[in-house]
Protein backbone atom coordinates (compact mmCIF):
# COMPACT_ATOMS: atom_id res chain seq x y z
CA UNK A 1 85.63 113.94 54.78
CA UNK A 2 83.91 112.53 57.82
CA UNK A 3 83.89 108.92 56.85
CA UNK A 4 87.67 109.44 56.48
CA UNK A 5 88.06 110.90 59.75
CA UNK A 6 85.63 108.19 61.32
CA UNK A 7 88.19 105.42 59.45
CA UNK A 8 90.86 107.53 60.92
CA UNK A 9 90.17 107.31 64.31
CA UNK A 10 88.83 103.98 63.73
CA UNK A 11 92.34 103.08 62.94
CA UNK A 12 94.06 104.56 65.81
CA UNK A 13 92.09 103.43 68.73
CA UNK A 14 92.56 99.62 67.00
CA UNK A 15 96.61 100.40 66.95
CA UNK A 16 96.55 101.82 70.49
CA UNK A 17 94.73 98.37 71.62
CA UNK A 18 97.03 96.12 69.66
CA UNK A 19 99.70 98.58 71.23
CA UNK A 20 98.56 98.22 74.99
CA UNK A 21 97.65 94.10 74.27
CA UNK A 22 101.02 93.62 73.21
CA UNK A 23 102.87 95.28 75.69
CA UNK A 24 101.24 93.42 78.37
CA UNK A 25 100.64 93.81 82.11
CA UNK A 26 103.22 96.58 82.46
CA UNK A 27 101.80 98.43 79.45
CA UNK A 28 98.94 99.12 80.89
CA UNK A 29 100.47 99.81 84.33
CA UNK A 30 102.59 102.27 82.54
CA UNK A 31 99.35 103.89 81.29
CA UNK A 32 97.75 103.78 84.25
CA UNK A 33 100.73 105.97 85.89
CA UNK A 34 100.80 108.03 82.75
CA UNK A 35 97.42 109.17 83.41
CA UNK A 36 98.44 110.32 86.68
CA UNK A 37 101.34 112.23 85.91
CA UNK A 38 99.14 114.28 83.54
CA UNK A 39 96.86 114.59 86.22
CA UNK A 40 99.48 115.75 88.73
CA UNK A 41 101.40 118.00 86.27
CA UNK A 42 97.50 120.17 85.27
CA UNK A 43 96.67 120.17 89.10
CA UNK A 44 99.92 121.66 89.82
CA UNK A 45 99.53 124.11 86.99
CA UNK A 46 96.02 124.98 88.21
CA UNK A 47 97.22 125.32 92.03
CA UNK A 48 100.41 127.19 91.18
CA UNK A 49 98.39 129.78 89.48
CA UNK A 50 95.83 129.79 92.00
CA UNK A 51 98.54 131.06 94.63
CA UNK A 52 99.93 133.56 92.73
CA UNK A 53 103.21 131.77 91.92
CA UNK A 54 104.23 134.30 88.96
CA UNK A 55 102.76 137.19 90.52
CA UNK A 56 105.85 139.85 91.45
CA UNK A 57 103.76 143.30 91.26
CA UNK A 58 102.56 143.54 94.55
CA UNK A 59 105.58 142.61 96.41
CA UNK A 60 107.78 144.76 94.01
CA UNK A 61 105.58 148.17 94.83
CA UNK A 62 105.63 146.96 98.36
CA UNK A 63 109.49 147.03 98.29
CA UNK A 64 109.75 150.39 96.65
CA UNK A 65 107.78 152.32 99.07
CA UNK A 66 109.70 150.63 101.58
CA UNK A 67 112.81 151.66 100.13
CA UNK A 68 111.53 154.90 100.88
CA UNK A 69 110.91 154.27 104.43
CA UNK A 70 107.00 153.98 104.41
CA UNK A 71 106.00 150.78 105.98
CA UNK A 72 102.59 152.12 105.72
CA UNK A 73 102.61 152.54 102.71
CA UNK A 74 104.60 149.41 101.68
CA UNK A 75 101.86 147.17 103.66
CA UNK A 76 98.71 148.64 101.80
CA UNK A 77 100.38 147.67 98.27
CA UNK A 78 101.17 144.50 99.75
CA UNK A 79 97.76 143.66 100.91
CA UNK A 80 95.86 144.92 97.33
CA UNK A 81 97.58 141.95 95.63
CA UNK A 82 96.71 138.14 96.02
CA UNK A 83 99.74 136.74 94.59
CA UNK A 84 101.76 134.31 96.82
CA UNK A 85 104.98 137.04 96.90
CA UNK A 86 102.65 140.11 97.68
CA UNK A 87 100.87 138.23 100.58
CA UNK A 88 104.30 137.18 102.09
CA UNK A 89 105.72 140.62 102.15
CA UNK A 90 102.79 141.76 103.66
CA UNK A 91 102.77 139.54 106.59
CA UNK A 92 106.73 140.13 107.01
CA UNK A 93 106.26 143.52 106.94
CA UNK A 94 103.26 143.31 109.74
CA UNK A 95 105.38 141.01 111.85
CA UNK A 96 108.08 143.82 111.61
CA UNK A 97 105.72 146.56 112.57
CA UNK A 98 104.72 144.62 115.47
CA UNK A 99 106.99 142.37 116.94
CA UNK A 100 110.57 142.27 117.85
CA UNK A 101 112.91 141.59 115.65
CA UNK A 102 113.73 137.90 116.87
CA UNK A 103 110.38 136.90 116.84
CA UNK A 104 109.55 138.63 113.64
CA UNK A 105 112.24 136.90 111.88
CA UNK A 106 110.57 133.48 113.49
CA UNK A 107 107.60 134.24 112.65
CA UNK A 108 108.39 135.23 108.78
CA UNK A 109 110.41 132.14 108.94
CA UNK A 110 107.42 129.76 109.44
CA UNK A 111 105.09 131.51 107.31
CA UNK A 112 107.38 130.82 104.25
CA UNK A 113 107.74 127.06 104.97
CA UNK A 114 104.34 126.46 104.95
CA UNK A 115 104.27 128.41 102.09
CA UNK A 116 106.71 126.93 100.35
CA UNK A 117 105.04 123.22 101.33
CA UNK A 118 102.18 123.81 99.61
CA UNK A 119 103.83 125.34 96.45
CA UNK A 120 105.11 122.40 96.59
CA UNK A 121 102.76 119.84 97.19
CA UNK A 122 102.28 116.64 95.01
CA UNK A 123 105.84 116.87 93.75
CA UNK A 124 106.74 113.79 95.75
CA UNK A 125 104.46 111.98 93.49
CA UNK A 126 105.80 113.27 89.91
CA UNK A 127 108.95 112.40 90.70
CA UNK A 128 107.97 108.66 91.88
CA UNK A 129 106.22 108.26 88.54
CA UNK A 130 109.37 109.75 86.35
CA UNK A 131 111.47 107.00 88.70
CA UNK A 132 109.29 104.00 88.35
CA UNK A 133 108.36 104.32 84.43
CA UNK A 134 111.23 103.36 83.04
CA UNK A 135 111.70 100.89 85.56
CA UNK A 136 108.14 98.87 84.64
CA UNK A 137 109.09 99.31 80.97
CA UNK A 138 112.13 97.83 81.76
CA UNK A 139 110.54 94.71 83.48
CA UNK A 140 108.24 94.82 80.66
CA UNK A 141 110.82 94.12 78.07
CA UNK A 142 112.40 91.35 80.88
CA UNK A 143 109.19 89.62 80.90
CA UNK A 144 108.97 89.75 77.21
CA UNK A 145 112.22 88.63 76.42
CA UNK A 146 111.88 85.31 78.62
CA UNK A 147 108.54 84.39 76.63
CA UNK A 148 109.88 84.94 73.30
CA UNK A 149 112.99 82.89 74.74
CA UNK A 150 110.84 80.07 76.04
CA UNK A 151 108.89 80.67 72.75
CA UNK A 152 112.01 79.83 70.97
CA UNK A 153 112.50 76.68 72.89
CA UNK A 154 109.67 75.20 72.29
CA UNK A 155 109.75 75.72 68.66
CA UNK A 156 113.01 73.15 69.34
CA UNK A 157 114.58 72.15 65.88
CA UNK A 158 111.70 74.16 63.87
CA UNK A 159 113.09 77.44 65.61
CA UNK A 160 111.96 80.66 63.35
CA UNK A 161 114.09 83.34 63.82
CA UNK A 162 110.44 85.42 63.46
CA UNK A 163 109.68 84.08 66.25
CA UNK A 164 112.71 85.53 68.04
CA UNK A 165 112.19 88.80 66.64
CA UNK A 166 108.75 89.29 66.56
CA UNK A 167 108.81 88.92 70.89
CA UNK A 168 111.97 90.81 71.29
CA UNK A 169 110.24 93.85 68.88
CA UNK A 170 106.84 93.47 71.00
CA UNK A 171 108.97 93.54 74.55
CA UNK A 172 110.74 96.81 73.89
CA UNK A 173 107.25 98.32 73.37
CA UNK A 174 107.18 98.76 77.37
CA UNK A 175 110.63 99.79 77.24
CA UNK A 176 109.58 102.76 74.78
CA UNK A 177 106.32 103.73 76.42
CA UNK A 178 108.31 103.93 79.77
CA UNK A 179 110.15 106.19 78.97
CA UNK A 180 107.83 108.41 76.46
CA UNK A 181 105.94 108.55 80.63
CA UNK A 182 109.33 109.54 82.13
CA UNK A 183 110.29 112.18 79.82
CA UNK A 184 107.66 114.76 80.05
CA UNK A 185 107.12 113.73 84.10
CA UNK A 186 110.80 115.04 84.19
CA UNK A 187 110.68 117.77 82.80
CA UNK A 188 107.73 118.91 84.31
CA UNK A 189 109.15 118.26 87.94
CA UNK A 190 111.85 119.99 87.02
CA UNK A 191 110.35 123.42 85.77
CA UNK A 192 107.94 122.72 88.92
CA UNK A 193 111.43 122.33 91.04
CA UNK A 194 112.73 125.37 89.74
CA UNK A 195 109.21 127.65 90.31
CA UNK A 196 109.27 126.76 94.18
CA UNK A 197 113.32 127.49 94.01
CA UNK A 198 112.30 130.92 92.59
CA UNK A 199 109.29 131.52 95.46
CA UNK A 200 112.20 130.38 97.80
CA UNK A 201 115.20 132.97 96.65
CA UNK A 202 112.23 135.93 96.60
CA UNK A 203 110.90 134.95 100.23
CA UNK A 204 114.62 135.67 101.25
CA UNK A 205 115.29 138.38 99.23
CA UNK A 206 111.83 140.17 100.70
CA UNK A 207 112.57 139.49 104.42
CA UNK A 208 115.96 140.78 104.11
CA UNK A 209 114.93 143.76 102.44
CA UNK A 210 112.29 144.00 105.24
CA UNK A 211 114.20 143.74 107.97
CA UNK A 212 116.93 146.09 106.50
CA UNK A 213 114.72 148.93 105.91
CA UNK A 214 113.15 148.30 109.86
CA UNK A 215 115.77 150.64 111.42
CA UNK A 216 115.70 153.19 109.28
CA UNK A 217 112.21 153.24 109.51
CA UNK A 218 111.70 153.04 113.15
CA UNK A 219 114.45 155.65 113.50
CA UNK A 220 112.56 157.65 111.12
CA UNK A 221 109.48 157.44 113.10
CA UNK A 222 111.41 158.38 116.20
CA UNK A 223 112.92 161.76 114.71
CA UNK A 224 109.07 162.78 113.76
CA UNK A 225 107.67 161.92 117.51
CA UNK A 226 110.95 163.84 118.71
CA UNK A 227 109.95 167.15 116.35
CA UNK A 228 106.32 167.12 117.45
């Protein structure tokens, strides 16, 4: 069983080599990028969860006792949590506490674009490698197609139709392998695209909830002061 799996993988590193010798210069330009866009997509993965991107408890017990008027409260279950949603609800809700509302809102405002810049961070770069690896397979399968062309010509009267077919099959390699990198890079940016959309729609829901529940709370605190 070994020897077979030695033979085995024997076999496919001498088929990825043939593959990537080939394919030429943009074959391994195209792996060169693909190895970045893995890189990219596990970094993001790794920072995303690092933040807290998917973490709602905190800033969902937060809300709840601020439905119920305690800013207090709604600030200490903030605080206990280290996801990305909890710690933005409770900095809103501190700005509220202690600033007016204008400058609260300002403040709140910048805190979630930086935020939001860094959960978004290095998504500039996926999407220039889902945009450019079909284009280099593309010039791949150019290149290729004018050497089996010029091939072909030189071969004058003794033309092979092999020939012909064996470049044309060995230039839409890169076209192939371009897109097998742009694929996945898509998708990923997309699913990446739609995780900072998601941060984005719950940083607005929270402040508005925030700043709705300000009067009542600050009226509330007013009608205790008054009965003491």
């Amino acid at each position: 069983m070994l020897d077979m799996s030695i033979f085995s993988w024997s076999d496919q590193f001498e088929n990825l080599t043939k593959f990537l010798m080939d394919g030429g210069p943009s074959i391994w330009a195209i792996a060169a990028v693909s190895v970045v866009a893995l890189a990219i997509i596990l970094w993001k993965l790794w920072r995303l969860a690092l933040m807290g991107a998917w973490a709602r408890r905190g800033a969902v017990r937060s809300l709840n006792a601020l439905r119920e008027g305690d800013f207090d409260q709604a600030l200490d279950n903030a605080q206990t949590r280290r996801g990305l949603r909890g710690r933005f609800t409770a900095a809103t809700i501190q700005h509220a506490k202690d600033l007016p509302t204008d400058q609260a809102r300002e403040a709140t405002t910048r805190i979630a674009k930086l935020e939001l810049a860094k959960a978004g961070r290095g998504l500039r770069g996926l999407e220039l490698i889902a945009n450019i690896a079909p284009l280099l397979g593309l010039l791949g399968t150019v290149l290729g197609m004018i050497a089996a062309f010029q091939a072909l010509q030189d071969s004058g009267s003794r033309a092979d139709p092999a020939i012909l077919a064996g470049g044309i099959w060995e230039a839409l390699l890169t076209t192939a392998a371009g897109m097998a990198v742009a694929i996945p890079a898509t998708v990923a940016l997309t699913w990446f695209e739609s995780v900072v959309d998601n941060i984005r729609q719950d940083f607005e829901d929270i402040a508005t909830q925030v700043f709705l529940a300000k009067p009542r709370v600050d009226a509330g605190a007013v009608m205790r002061l008054a009965a003491e």
